[in-house]
Protein backbone atom coordinates (compact mmCIF):
# COMPACT_ATOMS: atom_id res chain seq x y z
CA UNK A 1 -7.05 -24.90 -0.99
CA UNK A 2 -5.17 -23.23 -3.57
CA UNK A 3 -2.24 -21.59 -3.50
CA UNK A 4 -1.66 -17.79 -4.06
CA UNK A 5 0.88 -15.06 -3.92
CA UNK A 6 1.25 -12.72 -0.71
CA UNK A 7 3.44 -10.39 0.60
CA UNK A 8 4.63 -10.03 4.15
CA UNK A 9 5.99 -6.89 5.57
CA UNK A 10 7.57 -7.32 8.92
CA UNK A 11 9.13 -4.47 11.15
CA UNK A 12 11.59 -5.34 13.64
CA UNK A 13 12.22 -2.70 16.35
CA UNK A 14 14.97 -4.47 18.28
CA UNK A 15 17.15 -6.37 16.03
CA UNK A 16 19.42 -7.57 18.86
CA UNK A 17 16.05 -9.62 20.77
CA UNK A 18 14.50 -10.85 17.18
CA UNK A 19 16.02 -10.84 14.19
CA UNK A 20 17.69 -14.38 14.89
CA UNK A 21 13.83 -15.77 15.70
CA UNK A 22 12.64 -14.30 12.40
CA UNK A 23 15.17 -15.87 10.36
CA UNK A 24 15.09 -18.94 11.79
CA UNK A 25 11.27 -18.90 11.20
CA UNK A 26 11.58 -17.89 7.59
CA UNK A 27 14.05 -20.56 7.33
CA UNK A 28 11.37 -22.84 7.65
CA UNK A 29 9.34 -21.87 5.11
CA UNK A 30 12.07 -21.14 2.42
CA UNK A 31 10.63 -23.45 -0.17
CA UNK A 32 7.64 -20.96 -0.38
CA UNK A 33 9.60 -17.68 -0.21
CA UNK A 34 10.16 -15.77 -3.98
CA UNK A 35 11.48 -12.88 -2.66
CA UNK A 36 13.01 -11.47 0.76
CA UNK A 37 14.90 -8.46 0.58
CA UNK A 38 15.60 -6.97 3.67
CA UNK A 39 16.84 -2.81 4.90
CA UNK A 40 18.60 -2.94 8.50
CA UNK A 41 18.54 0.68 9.81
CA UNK A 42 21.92 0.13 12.14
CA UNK A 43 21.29 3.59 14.07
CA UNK A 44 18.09 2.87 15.89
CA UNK A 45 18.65 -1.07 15.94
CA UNK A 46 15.55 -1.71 13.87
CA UNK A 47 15.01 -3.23 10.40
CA UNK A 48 12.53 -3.72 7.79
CA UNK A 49 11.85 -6.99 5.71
CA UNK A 50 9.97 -7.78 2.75
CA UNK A 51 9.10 -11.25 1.79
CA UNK A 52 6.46 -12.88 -1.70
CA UNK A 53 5.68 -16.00 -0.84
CA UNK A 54 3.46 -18.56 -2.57
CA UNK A 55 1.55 -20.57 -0.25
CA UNK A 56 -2.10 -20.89 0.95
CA UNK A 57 -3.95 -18.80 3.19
CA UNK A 58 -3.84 -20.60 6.03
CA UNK A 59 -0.11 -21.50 5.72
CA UNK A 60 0.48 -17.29 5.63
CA UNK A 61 -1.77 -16.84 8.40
CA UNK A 62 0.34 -19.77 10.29
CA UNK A 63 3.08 -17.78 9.36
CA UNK A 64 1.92 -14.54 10.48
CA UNK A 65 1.08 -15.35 13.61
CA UNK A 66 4.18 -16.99 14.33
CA UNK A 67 6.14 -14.15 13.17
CA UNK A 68 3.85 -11.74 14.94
CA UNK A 69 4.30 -13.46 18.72
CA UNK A 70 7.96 -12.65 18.64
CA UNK A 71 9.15 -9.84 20.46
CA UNK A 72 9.71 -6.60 19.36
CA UNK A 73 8.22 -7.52 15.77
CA UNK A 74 4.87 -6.37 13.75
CA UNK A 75 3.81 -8.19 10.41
CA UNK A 76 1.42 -6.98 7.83
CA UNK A 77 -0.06 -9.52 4.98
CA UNK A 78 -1.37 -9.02 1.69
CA UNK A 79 -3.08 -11.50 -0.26
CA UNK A 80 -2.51 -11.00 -4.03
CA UNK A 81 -5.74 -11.27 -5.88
CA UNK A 82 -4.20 -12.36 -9.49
C-alpha cells in the first residue's frame, strides 16, 4: 500500500482529561508527522490541533480511531489526493 499525505484535525474539549493521551499517541507516530501545530483556547479548556502526516491509509485510520476513543476528543481525516 502506498503511502500518501493526510491531514488530521482533532478538537479537544477538555484539555485537563485528554490532551496528555493525545500527545502521548502522536508521540508514537512522530516519524510520520510533517506538521503539528497546535491553538489551546485557555478560557473554555479546549484546544485545536492540526497534524500532515505521511503514512498509509490504514495506518491513519489506526490512528484515527485511536485518537477518536479518547475522551472528550473528535478527529476529522483528509486524504490528500496528489
Amino acid at each position: 500500500m502506498d503511502s500518501k499525505y493526510h491531514t488530521l484535525t482533532i478538537s479537544i474539549y477538555d484539555r485537563d482529561l485528554s490532551y496528555k493521551f493525545v500527545g502521548e499517541l502522536l508521540h508514537q507516530y512522530a516519524e510520520k508527522i510533517v506538521l503539528r501545530t497546535g491553538y489551546p483556547i485557555p478560557d473554555t479548556n479546549a484546544s485545536i490541533i492540526f497534524v500532515i502526516l505521511i503514512m498509509t491509509t490504514d495506518e491513519i485510520g489506526a490512528l484515527s480511531g485511536k485518537l477518536g476513543q479518547i475522551k472528550s476528543v473528535k478527529v476529522k481525516a483528509t486524504t490528500l489526493n496528489l
